[in-house]
Structures are given as C-alpha cells and as structure tokens.
N, C-alpha and C. Protein backbone atom coordinates (compact mmCIF):
# COMPACT_ATOMS: atom_id res chain seq x y z
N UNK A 1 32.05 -63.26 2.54
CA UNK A 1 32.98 -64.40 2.65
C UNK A 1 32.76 -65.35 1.49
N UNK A 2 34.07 -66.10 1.22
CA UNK A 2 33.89 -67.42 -0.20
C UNK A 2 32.92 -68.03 0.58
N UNK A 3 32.87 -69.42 -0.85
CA UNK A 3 32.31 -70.22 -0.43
C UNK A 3 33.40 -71.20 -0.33
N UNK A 4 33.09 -72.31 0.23
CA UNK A 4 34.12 -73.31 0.54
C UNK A 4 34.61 -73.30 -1.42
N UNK A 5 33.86 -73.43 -2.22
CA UNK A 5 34.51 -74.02 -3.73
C UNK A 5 35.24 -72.77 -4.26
N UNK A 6 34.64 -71.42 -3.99
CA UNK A 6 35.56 -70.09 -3.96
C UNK A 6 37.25 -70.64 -3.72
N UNK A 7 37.01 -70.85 -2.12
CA UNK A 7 38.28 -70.63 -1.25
C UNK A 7 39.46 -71.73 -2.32
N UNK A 8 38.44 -72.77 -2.46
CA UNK A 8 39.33 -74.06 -3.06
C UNK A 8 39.93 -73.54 -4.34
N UNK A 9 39.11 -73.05 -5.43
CA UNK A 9 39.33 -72.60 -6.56
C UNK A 9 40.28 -71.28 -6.72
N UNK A 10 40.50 -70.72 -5.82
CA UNK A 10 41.61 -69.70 -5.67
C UNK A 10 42.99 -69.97 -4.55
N UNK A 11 42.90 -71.47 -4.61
CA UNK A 11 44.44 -71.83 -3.91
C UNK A 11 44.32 -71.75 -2.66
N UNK A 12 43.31 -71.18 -2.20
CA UNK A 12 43.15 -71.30 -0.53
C UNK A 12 43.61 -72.43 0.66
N UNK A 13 44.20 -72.62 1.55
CA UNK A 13 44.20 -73.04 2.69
C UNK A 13 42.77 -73.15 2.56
N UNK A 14 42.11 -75.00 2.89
CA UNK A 14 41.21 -75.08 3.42
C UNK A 14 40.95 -76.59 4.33
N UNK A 15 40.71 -76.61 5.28
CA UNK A 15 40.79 -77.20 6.84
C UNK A 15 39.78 -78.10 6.18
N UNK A 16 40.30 -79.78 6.69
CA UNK A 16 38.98 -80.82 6.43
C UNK A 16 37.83 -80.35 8.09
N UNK A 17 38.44 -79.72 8.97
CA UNK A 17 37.29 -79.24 9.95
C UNK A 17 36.47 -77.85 9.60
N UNK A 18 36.78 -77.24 8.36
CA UNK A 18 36.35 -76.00 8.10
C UNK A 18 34.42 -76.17 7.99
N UNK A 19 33.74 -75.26 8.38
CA UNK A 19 32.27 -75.50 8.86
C UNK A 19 32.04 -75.96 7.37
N UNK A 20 31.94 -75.79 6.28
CA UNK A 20 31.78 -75.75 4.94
C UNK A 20 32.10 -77.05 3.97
N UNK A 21 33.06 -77.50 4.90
CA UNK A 21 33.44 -78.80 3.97
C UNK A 21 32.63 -79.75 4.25
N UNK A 22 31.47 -79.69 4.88
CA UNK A 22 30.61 -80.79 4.58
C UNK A 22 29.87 -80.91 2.39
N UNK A 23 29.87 -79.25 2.24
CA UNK A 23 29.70 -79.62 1.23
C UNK A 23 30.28 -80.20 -0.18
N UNK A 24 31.40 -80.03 0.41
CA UNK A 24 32.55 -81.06 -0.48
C UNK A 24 32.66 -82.67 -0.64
N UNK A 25 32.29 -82.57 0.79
CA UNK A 25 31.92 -84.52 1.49
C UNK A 25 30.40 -84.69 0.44
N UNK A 26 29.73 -84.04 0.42
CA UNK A 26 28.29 -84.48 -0.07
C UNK A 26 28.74 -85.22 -2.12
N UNK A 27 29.67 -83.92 -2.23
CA UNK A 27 30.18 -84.39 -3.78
C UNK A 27 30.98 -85.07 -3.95
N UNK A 28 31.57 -85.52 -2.89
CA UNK A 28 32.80 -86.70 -3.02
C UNK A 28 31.53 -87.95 -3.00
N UNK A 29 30.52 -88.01 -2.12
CA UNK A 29 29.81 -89.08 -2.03
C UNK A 29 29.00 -89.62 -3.40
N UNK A 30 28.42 -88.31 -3.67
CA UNK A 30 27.59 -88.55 -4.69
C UNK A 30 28.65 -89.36 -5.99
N UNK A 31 29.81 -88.66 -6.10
CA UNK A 31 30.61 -88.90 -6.87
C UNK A 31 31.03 -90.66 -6.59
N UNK A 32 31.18 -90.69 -5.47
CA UNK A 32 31.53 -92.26 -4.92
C UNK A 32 30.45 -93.33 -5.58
N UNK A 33 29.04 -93.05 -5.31
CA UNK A 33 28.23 -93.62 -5.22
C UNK A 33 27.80 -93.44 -7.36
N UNK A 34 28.24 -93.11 -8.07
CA UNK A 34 27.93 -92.87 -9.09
C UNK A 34 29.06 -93.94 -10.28
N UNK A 35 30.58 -94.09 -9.46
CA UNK A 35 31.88 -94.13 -10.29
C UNK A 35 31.63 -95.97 -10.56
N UNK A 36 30.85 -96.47 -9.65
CA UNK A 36 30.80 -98.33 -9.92
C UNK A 36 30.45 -98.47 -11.22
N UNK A 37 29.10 -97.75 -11.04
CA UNK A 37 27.91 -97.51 -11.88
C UNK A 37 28.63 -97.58 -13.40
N UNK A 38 29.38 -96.08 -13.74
CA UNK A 38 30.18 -95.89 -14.37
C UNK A 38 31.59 -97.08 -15.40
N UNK A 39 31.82 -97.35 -14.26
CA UNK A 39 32.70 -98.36 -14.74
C UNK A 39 32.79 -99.92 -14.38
N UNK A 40 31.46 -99.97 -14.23
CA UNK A 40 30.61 -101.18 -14.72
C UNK A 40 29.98 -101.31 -16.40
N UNK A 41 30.06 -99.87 -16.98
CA UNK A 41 29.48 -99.71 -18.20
C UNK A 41 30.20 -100.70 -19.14
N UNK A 42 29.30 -101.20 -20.20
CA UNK A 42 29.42 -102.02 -21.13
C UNK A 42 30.15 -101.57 -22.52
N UNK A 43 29.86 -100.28 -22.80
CA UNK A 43 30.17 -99.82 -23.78
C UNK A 43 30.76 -98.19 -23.86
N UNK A 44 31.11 -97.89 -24.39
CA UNK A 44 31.85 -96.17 -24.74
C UNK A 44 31.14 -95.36 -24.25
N UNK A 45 29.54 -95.13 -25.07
CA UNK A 45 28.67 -94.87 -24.98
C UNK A 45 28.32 -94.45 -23.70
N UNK A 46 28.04 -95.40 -23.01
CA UNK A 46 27.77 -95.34 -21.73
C UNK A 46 29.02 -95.02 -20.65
N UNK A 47 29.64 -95.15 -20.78
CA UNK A 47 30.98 -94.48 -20.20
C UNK A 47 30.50 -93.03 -19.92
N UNK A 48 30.49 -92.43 -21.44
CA UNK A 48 30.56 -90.89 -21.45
C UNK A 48 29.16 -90.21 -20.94
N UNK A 49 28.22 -90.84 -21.06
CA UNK A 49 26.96 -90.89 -20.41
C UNK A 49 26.97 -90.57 -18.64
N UNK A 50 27.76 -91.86 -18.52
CA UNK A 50 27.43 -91.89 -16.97
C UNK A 50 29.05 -90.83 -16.23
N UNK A 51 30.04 -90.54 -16.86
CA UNK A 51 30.77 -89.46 -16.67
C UNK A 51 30.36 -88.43 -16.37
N UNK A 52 29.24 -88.21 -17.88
CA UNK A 52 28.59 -86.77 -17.80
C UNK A 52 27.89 -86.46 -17.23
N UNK A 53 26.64 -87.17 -15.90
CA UNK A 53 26.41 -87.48 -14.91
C UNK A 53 26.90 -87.00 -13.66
N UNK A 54 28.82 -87.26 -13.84
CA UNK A 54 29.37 -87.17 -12.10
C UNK A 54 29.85 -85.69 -12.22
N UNK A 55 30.52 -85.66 -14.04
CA UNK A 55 30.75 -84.15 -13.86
C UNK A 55 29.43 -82.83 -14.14
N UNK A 56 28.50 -83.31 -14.55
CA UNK A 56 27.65 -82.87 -14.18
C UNK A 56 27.93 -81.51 -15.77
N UNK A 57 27.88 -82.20 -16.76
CA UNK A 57 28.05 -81.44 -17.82
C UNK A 57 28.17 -82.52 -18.79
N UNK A 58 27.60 -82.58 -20.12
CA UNK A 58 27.32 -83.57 -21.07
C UNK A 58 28.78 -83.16 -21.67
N UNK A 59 28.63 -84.46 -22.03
CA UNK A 59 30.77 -84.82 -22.81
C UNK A 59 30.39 -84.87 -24.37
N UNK A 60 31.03 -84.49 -25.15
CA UNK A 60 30.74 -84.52 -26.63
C UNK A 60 30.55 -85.99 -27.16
N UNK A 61 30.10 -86.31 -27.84
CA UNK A 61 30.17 -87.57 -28.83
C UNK A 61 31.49 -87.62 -29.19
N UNK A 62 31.93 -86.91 -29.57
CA UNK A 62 33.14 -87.21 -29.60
C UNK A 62 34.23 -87.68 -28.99
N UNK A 63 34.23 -87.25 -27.69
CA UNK A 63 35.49 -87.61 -26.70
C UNK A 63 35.19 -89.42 -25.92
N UNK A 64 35.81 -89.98 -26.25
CA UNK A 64 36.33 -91.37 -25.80
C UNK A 64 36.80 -91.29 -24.38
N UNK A 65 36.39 -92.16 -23.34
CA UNK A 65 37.08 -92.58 -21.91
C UNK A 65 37.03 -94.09 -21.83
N UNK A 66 38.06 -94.59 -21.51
CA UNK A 66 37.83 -95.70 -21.19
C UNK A 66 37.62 -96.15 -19.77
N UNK A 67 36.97 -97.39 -19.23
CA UNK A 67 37.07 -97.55 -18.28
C UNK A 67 37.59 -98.19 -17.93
N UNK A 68 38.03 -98.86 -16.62
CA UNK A 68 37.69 -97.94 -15.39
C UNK A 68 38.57 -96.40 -15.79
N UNK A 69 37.58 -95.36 -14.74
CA UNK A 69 38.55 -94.12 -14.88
C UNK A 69 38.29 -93.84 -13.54
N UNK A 70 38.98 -92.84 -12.55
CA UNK A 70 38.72 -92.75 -11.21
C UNK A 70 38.96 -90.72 -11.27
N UNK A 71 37.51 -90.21 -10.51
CA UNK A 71 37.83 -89.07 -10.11
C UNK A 71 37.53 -89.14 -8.48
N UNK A 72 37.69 -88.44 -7.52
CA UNK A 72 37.44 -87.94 -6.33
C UNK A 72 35.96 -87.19 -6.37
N UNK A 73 36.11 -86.17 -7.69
CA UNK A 73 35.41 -85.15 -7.17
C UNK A 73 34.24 -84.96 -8.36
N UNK A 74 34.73 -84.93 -8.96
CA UNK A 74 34.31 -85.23 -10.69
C UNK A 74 33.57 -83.65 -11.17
N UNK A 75 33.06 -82.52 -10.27
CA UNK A 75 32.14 -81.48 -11.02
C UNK A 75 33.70 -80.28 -11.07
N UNK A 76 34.59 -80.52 -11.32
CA UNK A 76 36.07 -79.43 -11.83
C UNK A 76 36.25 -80.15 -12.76
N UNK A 77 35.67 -80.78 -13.69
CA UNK A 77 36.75 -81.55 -15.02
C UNK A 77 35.90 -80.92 -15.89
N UNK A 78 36.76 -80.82 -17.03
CA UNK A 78 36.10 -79.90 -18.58
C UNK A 78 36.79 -80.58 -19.48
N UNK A 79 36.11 -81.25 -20.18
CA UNK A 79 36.24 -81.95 -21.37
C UNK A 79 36.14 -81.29 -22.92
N UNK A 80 37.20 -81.46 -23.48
CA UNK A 80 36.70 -80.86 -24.76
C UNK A 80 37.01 -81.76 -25.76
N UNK A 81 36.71 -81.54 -27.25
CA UNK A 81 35.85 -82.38 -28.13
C UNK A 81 37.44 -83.24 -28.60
N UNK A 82 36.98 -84.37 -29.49
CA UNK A 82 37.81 -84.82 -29.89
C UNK A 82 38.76 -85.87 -28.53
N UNK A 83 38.61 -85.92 -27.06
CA UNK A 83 39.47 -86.09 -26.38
C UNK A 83 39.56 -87.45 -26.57
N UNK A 84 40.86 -88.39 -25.86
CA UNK A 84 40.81 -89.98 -25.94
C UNK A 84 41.21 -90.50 -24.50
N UNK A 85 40.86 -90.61 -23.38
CA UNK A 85 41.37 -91.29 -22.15
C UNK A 85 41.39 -92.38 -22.23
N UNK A 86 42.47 -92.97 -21.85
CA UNK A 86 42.70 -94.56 -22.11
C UNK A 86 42.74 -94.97 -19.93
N UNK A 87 42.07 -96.10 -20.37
CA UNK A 87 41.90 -96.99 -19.14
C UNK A 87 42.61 -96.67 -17.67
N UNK A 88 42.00 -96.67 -16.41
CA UNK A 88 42.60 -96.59 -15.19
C UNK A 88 43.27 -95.11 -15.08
N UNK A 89 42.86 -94.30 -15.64
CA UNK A 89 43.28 -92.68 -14.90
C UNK A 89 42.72 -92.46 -14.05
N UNK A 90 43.19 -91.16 -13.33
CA UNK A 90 42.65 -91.05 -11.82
C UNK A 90 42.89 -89.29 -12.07
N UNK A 91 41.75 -88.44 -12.07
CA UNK A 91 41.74 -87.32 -11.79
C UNK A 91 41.35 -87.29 -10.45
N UNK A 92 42.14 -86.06 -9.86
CA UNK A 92 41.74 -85.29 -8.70
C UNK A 92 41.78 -83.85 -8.94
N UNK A 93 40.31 -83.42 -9.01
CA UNK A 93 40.15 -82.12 -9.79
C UNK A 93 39.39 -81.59 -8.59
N UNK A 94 39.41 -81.16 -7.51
CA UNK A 94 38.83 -80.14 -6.93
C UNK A 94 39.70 -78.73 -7.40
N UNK A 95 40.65 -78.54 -7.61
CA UNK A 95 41.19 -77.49 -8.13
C UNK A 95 40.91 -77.09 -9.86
N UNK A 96 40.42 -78.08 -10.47
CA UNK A 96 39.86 -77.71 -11.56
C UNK A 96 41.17 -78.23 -12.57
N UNK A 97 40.21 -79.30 -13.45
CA UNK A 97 40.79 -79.68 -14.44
C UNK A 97 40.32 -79.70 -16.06
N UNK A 98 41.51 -79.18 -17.04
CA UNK A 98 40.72 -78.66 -18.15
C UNK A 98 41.09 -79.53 -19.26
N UNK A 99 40.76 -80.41 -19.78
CA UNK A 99 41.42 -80.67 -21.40
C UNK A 99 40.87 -80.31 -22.37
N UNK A 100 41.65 -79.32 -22.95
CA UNK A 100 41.39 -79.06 -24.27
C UNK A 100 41.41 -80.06 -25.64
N UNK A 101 40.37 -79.58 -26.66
CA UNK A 101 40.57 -80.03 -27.90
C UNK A 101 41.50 -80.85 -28.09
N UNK A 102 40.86 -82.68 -28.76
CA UNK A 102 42.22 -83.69 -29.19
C UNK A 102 43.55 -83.86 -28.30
N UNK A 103 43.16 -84.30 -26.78
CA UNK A 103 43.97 -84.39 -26.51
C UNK A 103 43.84 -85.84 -26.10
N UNK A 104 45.16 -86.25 -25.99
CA UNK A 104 45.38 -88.01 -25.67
C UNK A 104 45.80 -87.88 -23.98
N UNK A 105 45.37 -89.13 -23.43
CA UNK A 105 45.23 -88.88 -21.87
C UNK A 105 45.88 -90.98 -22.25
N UNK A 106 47.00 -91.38 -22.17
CA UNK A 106 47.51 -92.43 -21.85
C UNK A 106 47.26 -93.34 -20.78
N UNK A 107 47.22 -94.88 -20.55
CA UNK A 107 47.09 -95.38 -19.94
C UNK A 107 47.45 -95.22 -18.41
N UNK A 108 46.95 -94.84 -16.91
CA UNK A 108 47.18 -95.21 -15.85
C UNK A 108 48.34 -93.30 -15.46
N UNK A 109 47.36 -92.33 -16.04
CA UNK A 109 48.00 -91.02 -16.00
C UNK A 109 47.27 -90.73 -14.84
N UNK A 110 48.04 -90.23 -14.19
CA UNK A 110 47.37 -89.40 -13.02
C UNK A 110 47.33 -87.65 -13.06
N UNK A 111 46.39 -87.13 -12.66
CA UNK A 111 46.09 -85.95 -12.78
C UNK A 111 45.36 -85.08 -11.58
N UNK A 112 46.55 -84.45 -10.94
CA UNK A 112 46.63 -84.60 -9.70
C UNK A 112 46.42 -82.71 -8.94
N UNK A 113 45.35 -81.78 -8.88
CA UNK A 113 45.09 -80.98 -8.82
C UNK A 113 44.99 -80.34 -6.66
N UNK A 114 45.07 -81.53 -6.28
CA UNK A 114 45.58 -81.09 -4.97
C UNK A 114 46.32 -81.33 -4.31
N UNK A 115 46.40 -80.57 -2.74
CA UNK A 115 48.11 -80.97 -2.33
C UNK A 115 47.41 -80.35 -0.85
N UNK A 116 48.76 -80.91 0.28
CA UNK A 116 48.42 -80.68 1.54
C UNK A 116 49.57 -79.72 1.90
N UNK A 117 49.51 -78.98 2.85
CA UNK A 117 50.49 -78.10 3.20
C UNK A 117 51.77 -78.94 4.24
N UNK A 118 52.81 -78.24 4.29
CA UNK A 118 54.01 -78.95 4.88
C UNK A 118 54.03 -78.92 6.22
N UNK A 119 53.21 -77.98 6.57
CA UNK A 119 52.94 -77.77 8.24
C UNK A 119 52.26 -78.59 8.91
N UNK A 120 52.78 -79.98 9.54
CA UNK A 120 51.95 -80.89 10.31
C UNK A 120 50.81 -80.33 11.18
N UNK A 121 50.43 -78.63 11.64
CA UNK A 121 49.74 -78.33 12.00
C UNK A 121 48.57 -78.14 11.49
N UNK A 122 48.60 -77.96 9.78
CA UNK A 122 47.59 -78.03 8.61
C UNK A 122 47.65 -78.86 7.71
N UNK A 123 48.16 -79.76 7.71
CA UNK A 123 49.10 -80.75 6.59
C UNK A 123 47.23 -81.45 6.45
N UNK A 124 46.56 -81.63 7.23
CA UNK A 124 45.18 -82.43 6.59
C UNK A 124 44.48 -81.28 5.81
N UNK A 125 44.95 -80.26 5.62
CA UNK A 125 43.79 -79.18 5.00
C UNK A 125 44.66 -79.10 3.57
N UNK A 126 43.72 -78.39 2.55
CA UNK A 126 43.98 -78.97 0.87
C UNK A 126 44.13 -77.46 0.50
N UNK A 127 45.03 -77.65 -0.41
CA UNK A 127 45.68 -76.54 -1.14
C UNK A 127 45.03 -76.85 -2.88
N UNK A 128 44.72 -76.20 -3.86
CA UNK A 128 44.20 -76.74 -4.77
C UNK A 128 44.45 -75.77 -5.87
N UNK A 129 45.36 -76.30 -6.91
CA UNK A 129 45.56 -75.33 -8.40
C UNK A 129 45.18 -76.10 -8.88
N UNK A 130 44.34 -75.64 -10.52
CA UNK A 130 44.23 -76.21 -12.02
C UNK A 130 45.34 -76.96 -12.48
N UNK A 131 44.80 -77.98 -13.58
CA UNK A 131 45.80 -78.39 -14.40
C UNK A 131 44.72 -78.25 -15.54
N UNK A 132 45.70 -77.70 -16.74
CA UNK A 132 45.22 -77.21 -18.08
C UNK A 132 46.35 -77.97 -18.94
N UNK A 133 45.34 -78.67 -19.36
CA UNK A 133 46.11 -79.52 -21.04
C UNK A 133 45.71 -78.61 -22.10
N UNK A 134 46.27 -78.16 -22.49
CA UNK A 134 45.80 -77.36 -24.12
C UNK A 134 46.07 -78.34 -25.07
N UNK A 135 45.43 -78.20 -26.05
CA UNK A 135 44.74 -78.55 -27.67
C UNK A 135 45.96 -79.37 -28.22
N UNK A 136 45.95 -80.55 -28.76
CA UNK A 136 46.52 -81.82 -29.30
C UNK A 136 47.93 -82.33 -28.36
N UNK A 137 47.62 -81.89 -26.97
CA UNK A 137 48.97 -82.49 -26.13
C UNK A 137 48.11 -83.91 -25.88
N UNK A 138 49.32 -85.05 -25.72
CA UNK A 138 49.66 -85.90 -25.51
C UNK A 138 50.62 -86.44 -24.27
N UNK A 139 49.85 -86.85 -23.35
CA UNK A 139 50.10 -87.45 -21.98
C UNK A 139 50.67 -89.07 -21.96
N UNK A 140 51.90 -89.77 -21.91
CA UNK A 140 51.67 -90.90 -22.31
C UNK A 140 51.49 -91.60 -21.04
N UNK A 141 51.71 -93.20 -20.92
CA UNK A 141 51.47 -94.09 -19.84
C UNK A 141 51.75 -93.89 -18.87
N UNK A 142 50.83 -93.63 -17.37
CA UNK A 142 51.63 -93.61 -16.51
C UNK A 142 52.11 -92.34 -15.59
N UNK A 143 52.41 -91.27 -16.53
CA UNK A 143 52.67 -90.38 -16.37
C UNK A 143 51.69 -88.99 -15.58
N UNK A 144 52.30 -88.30 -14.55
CA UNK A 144 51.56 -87.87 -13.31
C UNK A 144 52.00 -86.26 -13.81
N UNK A 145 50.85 -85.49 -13.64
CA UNK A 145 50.62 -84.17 -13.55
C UNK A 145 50.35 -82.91 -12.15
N UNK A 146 51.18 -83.02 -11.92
CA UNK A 146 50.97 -82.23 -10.93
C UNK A 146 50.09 -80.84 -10.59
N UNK A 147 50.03 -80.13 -9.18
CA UNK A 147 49.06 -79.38 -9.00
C UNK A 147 49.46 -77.81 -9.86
N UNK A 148 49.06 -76.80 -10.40
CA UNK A 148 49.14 -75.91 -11.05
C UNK A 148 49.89 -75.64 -12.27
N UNK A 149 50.06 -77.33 -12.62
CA UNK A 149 50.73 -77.12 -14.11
C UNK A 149 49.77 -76.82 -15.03
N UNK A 150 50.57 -76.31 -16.48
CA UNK A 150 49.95 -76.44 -17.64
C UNK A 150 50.57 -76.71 -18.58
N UNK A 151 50.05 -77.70 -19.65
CA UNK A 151 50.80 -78.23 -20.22
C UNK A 151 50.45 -77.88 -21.60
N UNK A 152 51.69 -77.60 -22.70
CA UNK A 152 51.50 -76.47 -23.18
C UNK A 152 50.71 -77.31 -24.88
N UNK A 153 50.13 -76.50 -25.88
CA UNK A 153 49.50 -76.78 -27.10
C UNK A 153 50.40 -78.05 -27.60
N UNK A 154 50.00 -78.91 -28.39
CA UNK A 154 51.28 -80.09 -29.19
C UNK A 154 52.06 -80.44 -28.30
N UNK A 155 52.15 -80.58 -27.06
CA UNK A 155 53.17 -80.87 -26.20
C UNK A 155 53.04 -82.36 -26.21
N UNK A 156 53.91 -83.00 -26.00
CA UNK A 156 54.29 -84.44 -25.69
C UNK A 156 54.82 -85.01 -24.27
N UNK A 157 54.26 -85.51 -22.94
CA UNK A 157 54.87 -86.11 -21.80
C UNK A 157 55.12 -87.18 -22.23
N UNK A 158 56.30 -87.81 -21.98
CA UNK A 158 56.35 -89.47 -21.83
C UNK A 158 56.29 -90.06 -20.56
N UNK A 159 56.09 -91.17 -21.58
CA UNK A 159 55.50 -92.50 -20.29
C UNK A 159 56.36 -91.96 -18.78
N UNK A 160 55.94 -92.42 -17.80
CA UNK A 160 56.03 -92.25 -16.60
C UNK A 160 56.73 -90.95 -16.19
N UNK A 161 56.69 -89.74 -16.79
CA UNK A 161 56.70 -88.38 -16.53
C UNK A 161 56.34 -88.23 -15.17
N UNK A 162 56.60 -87.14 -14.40
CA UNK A 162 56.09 -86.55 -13.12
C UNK A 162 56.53 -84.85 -13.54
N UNK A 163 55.26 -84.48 -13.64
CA UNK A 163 55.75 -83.29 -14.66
C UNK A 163 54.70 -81.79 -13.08
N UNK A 164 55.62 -81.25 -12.63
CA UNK A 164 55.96 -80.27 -12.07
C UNK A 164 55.83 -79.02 -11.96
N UNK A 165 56.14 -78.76 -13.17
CA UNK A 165 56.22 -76.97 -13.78
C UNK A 165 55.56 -76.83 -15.33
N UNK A 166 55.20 -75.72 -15.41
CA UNK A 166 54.34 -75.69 -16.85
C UNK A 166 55.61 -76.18 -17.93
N UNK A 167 54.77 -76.45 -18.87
CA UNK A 167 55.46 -77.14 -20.31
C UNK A 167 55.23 -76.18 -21.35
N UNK A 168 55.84 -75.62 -21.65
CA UNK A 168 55.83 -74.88 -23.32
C UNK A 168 55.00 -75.04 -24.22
N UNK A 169 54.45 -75.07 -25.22
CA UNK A 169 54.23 -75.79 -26.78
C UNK A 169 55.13 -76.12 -27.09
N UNK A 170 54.98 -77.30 -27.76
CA UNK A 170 55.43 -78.20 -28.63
C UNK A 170 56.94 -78.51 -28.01
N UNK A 171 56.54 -79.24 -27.03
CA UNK A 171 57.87 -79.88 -26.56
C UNK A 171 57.78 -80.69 -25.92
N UNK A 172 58.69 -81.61 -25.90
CA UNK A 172 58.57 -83.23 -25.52
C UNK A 172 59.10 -83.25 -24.13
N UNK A 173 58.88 -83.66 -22.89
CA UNK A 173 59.14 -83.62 -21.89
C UNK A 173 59.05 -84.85 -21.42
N UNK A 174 60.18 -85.41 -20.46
CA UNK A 174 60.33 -86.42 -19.60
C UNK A 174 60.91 -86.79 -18.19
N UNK A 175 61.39 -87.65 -17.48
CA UNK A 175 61.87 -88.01 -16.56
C UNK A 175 60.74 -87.67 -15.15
N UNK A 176 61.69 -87.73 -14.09
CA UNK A 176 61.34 -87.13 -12.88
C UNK A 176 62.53 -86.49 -11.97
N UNK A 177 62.11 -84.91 -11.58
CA UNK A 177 60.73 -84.23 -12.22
C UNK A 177 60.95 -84.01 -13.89
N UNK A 178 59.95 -84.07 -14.36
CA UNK A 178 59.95 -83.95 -15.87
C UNK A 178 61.06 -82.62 -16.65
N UNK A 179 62.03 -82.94 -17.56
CA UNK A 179 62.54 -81.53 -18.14
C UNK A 179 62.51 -82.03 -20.00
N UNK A 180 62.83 -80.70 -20.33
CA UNK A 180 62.64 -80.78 -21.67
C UNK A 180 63.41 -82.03 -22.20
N UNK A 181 62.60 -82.62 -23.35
CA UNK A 181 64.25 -83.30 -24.29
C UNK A 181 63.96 -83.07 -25.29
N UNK A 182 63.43 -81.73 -26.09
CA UNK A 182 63.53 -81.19 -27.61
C UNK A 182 62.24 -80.54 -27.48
N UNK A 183 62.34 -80.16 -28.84
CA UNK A 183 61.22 -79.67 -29.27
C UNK A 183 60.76 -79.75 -30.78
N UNK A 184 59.49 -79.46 -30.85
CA UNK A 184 58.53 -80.66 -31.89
C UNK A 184 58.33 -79.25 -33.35
C-alpha cells in the first residue's frame, strides 16, 4: 500500500479521516510553527535561509523571496536558480510545486496545487496535481494557478489571471479562466 504522500502525489482521493493523515498534520504544523519566524526576517538572506528550512532543501543564492510569503505545506516546492518571488504569495503545494530557472513569481500570486472533490460525501478529502513553471515564465500580480497546470517556457500570465489549463511556450495569457492573447 502508498503512503499517505504516495496517494497525494499521484492525484489520489485522500480523506482528512484517512489513518495516515496525521502525518500530513505533523508538516502542516511544523510548517505553521516555522512561517512567523520566516517572515519576521529582516533581510533576503534570511528569508531564503529560513524557507530553506520549511522546504527542507537549501534555495540557491541566487533566488530572491520576498516576504511575507505563505505555504501550507512547504516540503513539495522546488526552487530553481535565478528565481524572484515578490511579496504575499501563497503556495499550496502538497501536490508538488516546481519553478524552474529565472522565473518571476509577481506580487500576491497564488499557487494553488489542491482541490476537494464535488461530492459533499468526500468534498473534505484532497485531490492534489503539480504545478510546473518552466524556465523564464513570468507570473504577474495577483494572478492564481491552478491545480495540474503547467505553464509553459517564456510564457507570460497577466496580472489577475486564473489560469486553468496548461499554457504553451511563449505565450501571453490572460483573463478568467485565462486564454491566449498572442504569442511572444
């Protein structure tokens, strides 16, 4: 049998009464009890420090977060080099969240990797896909990512996007739900 992070990480139906999700509660806590800390920090420095801490993997010198930043879960996020998060984002990465190489993460973006089912009989239990930013996309203000997108190389969201379905390379996407308006 999975393990509860198995079941999660492959889209599974999984029950907040399931025997297992205590160990999910233990990393939401730790994570709780770590994020003040965090964004109480004084400087950059320490930002990426005490990040690398909740996700539990050292962040490059390179990649910039500002604070405050808000995760749930914080050990599904993958950071890669060059990145820039600007102030008040909110990942929810139990389904696993990836940014690739130079990517810009805009003011007050949400990044949103789980979801509840429509069946009021399971509607409290979590459904959970990836979201994958590939290499020099650009997320602007505001703008919300939904569960199993990916958003494609050079891609561009604008400000207050609610973006749905995967994105191409190099194409500029907007509204709600997000659709193309060119390409780059």
């Amino acid at each position: 049998m999975k393990d509860v992070f198995q079941r999660l990480s492959a889209g599974e139906l999984v029950l907040l009464d399931d025997p297992e999700f205590y160990k999910v509660n233990e990393i939401v806590a730790t994570t709780q009890a770590l994020s003040p800390v965090m964004n109480a920090a004084t400087s950059i420095d320490d930002v990426r420090t005490k990040l690398s801490d909740i996700i539990c993997s050292e962040i490059d010198d390179t990649t910039t977060i500002f604070a405050p930043f808000h995760t749930n879960f914080g050990r599904a996020i993958k950071l890669g080099k060059h990145v820039f998060i600007n102030h008040a984002c909110s990942f929810l990465d139990m389904g696993g969240i990836t940014l690739e190489d130079h990517v810009l993460i805009g003011p007050r973006v949400n990044l949103v990797t789980e979801n509840h089912p429509l069946d009021p009989s399971t509607r409290r239990g979590l459904i959970c896909k990836p979201i994958i930013i590939k290499r020099n996309a650009w997320v602007g203000a505001g703008a919300t990512i939904l569960p199993g997108v990916t958003i494609g190389e050079n891609t561009v969201v604008a400000a207050g996007a609610v973006v749905s379905k995967d994105v191409p390379d190099n194409t500029v996407v907007g509204g709600v739900p997000a659709k193309a308006i060119k390409s780059i």
